[in-house]
PDB file of N, CA and C in Angstrom:
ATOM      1  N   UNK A   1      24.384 -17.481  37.024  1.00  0.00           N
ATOM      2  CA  UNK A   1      24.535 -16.444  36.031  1.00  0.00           C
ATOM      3  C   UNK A   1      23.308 -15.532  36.090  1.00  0.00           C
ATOM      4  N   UNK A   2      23.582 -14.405  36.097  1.00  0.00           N
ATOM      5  CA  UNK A   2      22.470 -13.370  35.841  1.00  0.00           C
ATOM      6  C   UNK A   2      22.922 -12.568  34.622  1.00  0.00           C
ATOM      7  N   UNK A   3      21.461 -11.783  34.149  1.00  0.00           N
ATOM      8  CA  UNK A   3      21.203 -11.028  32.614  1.00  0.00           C
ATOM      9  C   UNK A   3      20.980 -10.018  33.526  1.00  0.00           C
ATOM     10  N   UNK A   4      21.143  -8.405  33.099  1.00  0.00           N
ATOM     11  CA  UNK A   4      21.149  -7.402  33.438  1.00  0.00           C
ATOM     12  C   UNK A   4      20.910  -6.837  31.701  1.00  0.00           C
ATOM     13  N   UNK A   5      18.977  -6.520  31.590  1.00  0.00           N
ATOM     14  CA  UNK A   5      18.601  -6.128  30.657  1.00  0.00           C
ATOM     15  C   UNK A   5      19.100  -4.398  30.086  1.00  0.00           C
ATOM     16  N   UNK A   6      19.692  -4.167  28.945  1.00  0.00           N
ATOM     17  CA  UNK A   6      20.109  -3.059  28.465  1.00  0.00           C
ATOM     18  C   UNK A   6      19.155  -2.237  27.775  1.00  0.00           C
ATOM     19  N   UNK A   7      19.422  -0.936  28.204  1.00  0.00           N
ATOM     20  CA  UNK A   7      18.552  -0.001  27.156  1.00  0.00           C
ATOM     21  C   UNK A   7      16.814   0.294  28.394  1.00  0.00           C
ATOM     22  N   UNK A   8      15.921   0.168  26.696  1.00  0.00           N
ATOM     23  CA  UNK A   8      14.345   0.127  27.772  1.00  0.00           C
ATOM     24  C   UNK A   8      13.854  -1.454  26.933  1.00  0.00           C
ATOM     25  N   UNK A   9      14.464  -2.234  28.002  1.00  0.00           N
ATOM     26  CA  UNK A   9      14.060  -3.918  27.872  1.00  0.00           C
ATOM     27  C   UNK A   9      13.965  -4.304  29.428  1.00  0.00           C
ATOM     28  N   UNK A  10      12.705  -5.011  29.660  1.00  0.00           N
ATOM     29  CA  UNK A  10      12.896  -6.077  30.775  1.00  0.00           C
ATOM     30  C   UNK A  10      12.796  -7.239  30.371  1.00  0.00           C
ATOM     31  N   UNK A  11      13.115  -8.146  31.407  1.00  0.00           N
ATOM     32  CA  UNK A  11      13.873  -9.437  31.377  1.00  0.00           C
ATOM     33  C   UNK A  11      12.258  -9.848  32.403  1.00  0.00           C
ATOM     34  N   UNK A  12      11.442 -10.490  31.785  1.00  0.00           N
ATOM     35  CA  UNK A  12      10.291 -11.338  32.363  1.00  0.00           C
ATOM     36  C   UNK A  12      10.153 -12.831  32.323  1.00  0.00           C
ATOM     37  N   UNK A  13      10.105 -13.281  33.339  1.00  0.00           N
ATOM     38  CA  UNK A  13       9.229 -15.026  33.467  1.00  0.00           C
ATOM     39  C   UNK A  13       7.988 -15.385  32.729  1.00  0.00           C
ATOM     40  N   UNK A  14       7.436 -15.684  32.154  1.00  0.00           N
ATOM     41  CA  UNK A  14       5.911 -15.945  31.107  1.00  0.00           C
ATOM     42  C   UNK A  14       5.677 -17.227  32.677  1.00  0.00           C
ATOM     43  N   UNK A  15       4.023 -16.879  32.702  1.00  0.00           N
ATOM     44  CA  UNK A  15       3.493 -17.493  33.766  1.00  0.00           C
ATOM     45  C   UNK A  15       2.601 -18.134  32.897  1.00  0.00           C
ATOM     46  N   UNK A  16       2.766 -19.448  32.553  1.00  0.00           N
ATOM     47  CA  UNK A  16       2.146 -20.657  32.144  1.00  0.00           C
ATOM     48  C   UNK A  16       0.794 -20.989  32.626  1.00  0.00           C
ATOM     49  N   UNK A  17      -0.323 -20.478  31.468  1.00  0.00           N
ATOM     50  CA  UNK A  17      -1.853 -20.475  32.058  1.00  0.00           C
ATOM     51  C   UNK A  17      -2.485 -21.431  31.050  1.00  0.00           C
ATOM     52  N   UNK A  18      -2.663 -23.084  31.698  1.00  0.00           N
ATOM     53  CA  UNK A  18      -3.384 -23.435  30.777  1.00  0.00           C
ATOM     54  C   UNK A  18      -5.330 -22.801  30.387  1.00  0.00           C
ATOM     55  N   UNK A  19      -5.337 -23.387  29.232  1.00  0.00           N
ATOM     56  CA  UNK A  19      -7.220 -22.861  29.189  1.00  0.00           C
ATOM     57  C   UNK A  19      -7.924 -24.205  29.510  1.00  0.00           C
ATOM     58  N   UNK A  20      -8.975 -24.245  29.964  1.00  0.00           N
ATOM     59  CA  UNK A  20      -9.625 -25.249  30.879  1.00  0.00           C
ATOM     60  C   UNK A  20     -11.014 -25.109  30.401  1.00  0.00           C
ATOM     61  N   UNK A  21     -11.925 -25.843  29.116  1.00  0.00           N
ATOM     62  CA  UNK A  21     -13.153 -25.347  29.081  1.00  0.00           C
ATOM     63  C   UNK A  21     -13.948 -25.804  30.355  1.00  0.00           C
ATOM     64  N   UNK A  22     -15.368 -25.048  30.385  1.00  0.00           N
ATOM     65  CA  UNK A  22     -16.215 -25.381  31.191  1.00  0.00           C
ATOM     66  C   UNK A  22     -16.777 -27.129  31.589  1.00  0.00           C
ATOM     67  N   UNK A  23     -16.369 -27.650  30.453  1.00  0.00           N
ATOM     68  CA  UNK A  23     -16.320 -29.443  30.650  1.00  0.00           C
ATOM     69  C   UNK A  23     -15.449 -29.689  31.035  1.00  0.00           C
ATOM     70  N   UNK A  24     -14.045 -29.067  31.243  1.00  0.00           N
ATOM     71  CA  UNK A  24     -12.658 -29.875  31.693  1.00  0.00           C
ATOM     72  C   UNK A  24     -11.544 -30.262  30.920  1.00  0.00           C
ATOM     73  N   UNK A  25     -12.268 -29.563  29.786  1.00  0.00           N
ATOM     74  CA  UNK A  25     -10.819 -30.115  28.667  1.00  0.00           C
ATOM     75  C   UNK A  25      -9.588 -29.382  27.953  1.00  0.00           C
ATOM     76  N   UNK A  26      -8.394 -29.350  28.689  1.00  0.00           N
ATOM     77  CA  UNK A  26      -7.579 -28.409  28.642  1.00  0.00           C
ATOM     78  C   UNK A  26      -7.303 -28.005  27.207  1.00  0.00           C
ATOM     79  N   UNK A  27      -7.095 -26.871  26.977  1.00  0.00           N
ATOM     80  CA  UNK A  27      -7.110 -26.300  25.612  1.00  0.00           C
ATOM     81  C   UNK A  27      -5.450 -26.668  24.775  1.00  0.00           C
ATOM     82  N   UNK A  28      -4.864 -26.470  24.263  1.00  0.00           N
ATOM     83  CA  UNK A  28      -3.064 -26.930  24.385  1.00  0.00           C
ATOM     84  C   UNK A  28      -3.176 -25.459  23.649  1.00  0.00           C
ATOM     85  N   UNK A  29      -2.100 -24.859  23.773  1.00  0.00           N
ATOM     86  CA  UNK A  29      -0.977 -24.066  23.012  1.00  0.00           C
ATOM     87  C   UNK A  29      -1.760 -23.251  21.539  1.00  0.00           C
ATOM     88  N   UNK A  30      -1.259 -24.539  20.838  1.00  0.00           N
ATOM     89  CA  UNK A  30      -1.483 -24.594  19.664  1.00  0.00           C
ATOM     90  C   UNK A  30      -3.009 -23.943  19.094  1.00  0.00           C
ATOM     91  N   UNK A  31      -4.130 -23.813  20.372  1.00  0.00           N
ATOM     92  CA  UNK A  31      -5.360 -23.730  19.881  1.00  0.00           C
ATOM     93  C   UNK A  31      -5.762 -22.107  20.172  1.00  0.00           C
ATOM     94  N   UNK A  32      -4.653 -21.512  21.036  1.00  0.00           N
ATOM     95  CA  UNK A  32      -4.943 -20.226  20.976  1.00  0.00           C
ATOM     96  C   UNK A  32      -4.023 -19.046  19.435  1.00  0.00           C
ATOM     97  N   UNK A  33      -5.060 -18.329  19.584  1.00  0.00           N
ATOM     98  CA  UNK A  33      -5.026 -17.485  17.906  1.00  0.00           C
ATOM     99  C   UNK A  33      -3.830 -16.340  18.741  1.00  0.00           C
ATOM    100  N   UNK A  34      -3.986 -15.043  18.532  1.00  0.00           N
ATOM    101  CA  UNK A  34      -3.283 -13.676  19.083  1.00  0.00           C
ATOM    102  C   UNK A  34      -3.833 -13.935  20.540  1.00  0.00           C
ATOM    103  N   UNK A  35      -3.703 -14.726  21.952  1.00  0.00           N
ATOM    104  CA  UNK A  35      -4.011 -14.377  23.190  1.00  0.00           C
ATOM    105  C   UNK A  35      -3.116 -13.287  23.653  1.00  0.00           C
ATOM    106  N   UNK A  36      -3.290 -12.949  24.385  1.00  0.00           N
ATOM    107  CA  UNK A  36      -2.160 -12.045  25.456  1.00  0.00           C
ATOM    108  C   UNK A  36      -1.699 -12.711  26.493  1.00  0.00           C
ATOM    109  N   UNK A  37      -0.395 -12.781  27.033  1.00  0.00           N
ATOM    110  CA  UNK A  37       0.464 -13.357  27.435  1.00  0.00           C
ATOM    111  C   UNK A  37       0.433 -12.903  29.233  1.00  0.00           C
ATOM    112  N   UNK A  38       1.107 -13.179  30.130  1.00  0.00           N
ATOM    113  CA  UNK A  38       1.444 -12.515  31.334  1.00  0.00           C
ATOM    114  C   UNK A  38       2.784 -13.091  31.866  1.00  0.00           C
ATOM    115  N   UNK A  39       3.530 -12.603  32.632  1.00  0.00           N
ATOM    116  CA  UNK A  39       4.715 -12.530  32.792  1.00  0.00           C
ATOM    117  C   UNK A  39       5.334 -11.888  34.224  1.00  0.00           C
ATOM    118  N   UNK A  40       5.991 -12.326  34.917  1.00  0.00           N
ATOM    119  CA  UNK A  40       6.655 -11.501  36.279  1.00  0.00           C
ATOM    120  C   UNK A  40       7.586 -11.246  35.852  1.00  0.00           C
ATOM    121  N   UNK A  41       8.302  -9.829  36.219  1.00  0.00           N
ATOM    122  CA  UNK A  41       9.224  -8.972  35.791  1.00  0.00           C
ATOM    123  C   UNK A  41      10.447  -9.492  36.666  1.00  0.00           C
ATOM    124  N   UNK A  42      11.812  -9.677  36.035  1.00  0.00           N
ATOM    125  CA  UNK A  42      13.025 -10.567  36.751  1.00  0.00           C
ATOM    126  C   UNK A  42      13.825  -9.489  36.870  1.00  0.00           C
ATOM    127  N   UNK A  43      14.044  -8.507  35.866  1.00  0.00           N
ATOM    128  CA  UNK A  43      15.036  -7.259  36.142  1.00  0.00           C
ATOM    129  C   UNK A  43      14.276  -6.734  34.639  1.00  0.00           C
ATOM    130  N   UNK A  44      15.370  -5.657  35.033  1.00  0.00           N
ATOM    131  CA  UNK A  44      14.767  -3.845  34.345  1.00  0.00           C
ATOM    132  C   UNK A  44      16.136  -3.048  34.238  1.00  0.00           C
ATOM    133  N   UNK A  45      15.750  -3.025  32.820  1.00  0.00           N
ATOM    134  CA  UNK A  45      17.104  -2.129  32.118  1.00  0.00           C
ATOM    135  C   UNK A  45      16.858  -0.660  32.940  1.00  0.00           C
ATOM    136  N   UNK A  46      17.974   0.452  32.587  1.00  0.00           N
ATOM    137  CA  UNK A  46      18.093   1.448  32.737  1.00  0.00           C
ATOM    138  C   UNK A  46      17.781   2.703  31.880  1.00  0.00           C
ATOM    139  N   UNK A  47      16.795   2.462  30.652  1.00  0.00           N
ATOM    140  CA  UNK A  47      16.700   3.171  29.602  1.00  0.00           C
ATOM    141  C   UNK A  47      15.450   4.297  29.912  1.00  0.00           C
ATOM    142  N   UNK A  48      15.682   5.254  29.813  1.00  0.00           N
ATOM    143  CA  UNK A  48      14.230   6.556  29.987  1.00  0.00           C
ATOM    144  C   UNK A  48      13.641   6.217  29.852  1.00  0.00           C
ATOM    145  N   UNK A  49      12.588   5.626  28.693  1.00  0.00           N
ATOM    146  CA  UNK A  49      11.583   5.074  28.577  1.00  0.00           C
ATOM    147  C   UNK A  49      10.908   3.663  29.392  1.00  0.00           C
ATOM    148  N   UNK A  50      11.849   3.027  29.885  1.00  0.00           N
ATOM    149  CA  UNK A  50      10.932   2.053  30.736  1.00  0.00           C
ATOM    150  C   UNK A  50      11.311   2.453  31.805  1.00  0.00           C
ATOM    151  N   UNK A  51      12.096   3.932  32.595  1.00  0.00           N
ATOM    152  CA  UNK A  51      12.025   4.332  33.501  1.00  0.00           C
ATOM    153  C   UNK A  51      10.426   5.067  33.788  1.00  0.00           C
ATOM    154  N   UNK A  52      10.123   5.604  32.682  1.00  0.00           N
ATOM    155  CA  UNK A  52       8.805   6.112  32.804  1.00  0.00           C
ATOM    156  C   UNK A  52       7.683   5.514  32.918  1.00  0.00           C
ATOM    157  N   UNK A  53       8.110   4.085  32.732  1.00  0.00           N
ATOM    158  CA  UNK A  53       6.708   2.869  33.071  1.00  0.00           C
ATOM    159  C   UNK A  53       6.318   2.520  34.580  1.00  0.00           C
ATOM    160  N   UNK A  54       7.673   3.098  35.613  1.00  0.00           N
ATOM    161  CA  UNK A  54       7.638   3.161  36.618  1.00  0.00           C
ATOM    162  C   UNK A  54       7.199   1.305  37.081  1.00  0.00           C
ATOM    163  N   UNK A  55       7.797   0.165  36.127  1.00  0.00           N
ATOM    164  CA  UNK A  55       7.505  -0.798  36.704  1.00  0.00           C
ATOM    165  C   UNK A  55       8.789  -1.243  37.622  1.00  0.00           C
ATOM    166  N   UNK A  56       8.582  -2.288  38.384  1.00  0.00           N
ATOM    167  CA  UNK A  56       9.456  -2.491  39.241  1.00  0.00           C
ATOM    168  C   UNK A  56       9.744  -4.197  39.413  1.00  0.00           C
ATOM    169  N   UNK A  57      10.690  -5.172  39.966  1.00  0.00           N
ATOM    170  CA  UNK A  57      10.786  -6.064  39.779  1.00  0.00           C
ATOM    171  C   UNK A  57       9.409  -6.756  40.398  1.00  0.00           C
ATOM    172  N   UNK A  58       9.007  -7.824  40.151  1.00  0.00           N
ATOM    173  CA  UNK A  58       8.142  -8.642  40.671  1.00  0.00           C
ATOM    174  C   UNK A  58       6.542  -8.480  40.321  1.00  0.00           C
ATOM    175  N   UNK A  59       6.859  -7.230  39.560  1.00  0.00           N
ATOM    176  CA  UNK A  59       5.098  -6.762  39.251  1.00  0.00           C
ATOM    177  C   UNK A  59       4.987  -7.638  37.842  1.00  0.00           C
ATOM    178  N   UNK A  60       3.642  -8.105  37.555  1.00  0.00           N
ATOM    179  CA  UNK A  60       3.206  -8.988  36.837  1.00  0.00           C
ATOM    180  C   UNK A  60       2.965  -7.918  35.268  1.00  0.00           C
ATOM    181  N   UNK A  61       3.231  -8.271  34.196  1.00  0.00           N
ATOM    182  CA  UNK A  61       2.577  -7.509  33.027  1.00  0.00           C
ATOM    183  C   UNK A  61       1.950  -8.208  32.263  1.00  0.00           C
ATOM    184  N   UNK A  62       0.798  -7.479  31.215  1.00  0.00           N
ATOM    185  CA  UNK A  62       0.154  -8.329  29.993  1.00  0.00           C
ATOM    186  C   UNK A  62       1.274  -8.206  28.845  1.00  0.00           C
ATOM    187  N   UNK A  63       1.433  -8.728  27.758  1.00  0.00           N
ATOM    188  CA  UNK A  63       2.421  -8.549  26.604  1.00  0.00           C
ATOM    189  C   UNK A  63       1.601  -9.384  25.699  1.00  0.00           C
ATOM    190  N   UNK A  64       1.599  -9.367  24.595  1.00  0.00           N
ATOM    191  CA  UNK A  64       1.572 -10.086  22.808  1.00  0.00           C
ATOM    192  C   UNK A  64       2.426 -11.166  23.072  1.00  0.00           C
ATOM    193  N   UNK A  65       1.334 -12.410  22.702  1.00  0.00           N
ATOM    194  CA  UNK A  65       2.065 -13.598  22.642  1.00  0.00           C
ATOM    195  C   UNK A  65       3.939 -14.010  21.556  1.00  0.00           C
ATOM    196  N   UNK A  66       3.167 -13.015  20.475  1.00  0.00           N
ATOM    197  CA  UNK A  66       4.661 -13.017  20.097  1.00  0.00           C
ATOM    198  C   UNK A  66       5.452 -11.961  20.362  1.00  0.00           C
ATOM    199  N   UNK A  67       5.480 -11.164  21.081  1.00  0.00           N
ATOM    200  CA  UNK A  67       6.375 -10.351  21.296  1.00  0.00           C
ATOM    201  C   UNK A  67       7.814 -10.525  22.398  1.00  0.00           C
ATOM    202  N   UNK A  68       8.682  -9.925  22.133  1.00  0.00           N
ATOM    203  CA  UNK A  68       9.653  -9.950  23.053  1.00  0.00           C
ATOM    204  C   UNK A  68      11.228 -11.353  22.157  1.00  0.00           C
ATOM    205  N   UNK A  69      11.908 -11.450  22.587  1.00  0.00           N
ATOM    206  CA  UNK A  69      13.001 -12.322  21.822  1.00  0.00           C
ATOM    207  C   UNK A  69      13.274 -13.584  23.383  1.00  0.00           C
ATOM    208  N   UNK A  70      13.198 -14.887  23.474  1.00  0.00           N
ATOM    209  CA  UNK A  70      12.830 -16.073  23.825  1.00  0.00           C
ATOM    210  C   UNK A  70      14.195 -16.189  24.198  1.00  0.00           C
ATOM    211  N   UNK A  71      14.414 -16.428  25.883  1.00  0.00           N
ATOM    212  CA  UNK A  71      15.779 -16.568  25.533  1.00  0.00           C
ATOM    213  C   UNK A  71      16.021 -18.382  26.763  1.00  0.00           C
ATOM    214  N   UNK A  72      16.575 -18.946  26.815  1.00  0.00           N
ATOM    215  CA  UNK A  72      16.639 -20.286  27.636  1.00  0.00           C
ATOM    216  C   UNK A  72      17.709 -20.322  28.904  1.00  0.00           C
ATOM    217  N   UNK A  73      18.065 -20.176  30.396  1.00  0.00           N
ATOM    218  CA  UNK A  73      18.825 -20.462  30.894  1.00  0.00           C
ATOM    219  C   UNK A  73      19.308 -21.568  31.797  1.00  0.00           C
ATOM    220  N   UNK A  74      20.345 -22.281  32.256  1.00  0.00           N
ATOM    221  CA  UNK A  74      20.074 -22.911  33.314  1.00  0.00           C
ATOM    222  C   UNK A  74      19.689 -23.046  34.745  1.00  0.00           C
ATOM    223  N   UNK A  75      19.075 -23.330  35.077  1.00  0.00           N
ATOM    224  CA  UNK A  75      18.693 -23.273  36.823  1.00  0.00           C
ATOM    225  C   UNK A  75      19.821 -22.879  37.552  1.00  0.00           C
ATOM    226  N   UNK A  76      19.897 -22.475  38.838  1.00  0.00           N
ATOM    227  CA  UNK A  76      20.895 -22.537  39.296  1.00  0.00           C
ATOM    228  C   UNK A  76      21.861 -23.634  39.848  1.00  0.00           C
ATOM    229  N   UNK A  77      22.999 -23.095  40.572  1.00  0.00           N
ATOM    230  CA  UNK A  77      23.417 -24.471  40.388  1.00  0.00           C
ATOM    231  C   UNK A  77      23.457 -25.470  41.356  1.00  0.00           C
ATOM    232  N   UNK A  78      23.466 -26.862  41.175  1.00  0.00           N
ATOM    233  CA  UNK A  78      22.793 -27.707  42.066  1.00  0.00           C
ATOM    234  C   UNK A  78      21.764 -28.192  41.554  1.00  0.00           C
ATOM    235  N   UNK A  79      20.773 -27.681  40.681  1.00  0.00           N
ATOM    236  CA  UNK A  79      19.304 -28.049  39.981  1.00  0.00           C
ATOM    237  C   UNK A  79      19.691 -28.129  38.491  1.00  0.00           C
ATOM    238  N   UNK A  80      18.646 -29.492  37.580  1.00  0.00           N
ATOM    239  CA  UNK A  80      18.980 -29.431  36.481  1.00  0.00           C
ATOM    240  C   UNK A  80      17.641 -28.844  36.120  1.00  0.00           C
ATOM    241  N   UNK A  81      17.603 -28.638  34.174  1.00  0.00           N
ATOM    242  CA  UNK A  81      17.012 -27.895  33.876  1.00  0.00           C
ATOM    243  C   UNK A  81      16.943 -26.786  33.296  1.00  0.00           C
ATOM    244  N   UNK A  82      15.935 -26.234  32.750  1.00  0.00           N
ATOM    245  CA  UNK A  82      16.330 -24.567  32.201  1.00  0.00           C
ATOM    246  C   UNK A  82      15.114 -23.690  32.506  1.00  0.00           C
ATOM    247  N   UNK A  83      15.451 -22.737  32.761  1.00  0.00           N
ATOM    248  CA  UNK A  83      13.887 -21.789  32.223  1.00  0.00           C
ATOM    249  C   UNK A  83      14.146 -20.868  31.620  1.00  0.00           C
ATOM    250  N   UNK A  84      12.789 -20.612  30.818  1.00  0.00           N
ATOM    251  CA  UNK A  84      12.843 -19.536  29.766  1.00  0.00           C
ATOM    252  C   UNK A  84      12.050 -18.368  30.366  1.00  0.00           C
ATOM    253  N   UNK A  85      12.531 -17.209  30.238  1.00  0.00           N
ATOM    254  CA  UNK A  85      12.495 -15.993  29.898  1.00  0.00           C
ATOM    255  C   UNK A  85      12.170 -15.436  28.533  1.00  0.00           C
ATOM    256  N   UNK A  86      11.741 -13.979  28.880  1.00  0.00           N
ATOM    257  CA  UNK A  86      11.343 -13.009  27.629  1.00  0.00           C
ATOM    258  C   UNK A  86      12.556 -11.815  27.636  1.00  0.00           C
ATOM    259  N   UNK A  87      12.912 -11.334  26.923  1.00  0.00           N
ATOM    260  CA  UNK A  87      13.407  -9.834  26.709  1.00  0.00           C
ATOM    261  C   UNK A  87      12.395  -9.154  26.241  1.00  0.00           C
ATOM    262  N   UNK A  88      11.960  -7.897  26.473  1.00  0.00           N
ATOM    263  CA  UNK A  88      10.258  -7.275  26.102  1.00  0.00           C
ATOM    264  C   UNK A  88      11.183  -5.734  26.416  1.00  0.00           C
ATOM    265  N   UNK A  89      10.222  -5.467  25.255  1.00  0.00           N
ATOM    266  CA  UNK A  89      11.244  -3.633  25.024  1.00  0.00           C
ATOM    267  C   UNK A  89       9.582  -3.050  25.820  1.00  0.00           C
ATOM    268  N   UNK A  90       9.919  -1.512  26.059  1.00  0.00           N
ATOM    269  CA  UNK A  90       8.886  -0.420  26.909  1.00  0.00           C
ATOM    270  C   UNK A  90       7.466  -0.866  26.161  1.00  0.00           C
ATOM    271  N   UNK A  91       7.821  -1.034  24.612  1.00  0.00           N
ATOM    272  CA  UNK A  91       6.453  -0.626  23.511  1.00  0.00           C
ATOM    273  C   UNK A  91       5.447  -2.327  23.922  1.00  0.00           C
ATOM    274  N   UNK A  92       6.436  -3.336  24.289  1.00  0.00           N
ATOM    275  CA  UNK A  92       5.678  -4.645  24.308  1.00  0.00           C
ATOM    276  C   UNK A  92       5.139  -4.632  25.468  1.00  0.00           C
ATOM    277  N   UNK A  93       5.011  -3.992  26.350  1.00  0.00           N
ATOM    278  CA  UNK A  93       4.469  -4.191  27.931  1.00  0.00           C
ATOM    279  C   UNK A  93       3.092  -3.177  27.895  1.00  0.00           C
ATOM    280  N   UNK A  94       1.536  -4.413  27.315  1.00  0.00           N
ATOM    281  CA  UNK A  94       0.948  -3.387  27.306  1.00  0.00           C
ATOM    282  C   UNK A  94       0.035  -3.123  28.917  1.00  0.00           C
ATOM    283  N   UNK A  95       0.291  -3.946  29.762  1.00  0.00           N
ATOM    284  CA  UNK A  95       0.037  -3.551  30.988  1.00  0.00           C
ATOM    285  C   UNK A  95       0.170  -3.666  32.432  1.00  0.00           C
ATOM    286  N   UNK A  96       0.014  -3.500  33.354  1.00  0.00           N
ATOM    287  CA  UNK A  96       0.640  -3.986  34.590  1.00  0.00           C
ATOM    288  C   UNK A  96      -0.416  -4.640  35.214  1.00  0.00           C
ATOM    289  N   UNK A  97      -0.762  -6.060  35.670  1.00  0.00           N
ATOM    290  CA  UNK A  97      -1.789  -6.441  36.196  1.00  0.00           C
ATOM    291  C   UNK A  97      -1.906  -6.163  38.073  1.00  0.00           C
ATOM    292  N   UNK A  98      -2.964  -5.929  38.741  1.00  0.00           N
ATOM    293  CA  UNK A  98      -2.653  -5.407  39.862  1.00  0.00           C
ATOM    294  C   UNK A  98      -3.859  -6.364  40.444  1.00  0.00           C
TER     295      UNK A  98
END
């Protein structure tokens, strides 16, 4: 199954960064306040405004940890499992990492 994002929304992967202090002790989840998020872009609506962001599939963005609507799918098929995705409108993508 594929999503084909509508409007000015992309459809992003969140790239799972744990925090690691300088002693070794992984930070969990729970201990970060407002971080900023990062994400690889899976598809890209057709809407003017995220035409003008000129992003393209596979390019990485920063976004607001809470931003965007959480959505769950299954792997494909043959594999169990799910992964989650973001829906993120033009205004939540505040940058393109390069």
């Amino acid at each position: 199954m594929t999503i084909k994002p509508l409007g000015d929304r992309i459809l992003v992967k969140p790239l799972i960064a744990e925090e690691v202090t300088k002693s070794g002790i992984v930070l969990p989840d729970t201990a970060e306040k407002e971080k900023k998020e990062q994400g690889e872009i899976v598809a890209i609506g057709e809407g003017e405004k995220i035409k003008k962001l000129n992003l393209k599939v596979g390019d990485k963005v920063l976004f607001g940890k809470y931003a965007g609507e959480e959505v769950e799918m299954d792997l494909p098929t043959g594999q169990a499992g799910k992964v989650e995705y973001k829906f993120l409108k033009d205004e939540d993508v505040l940058g393109v990492i390069q």
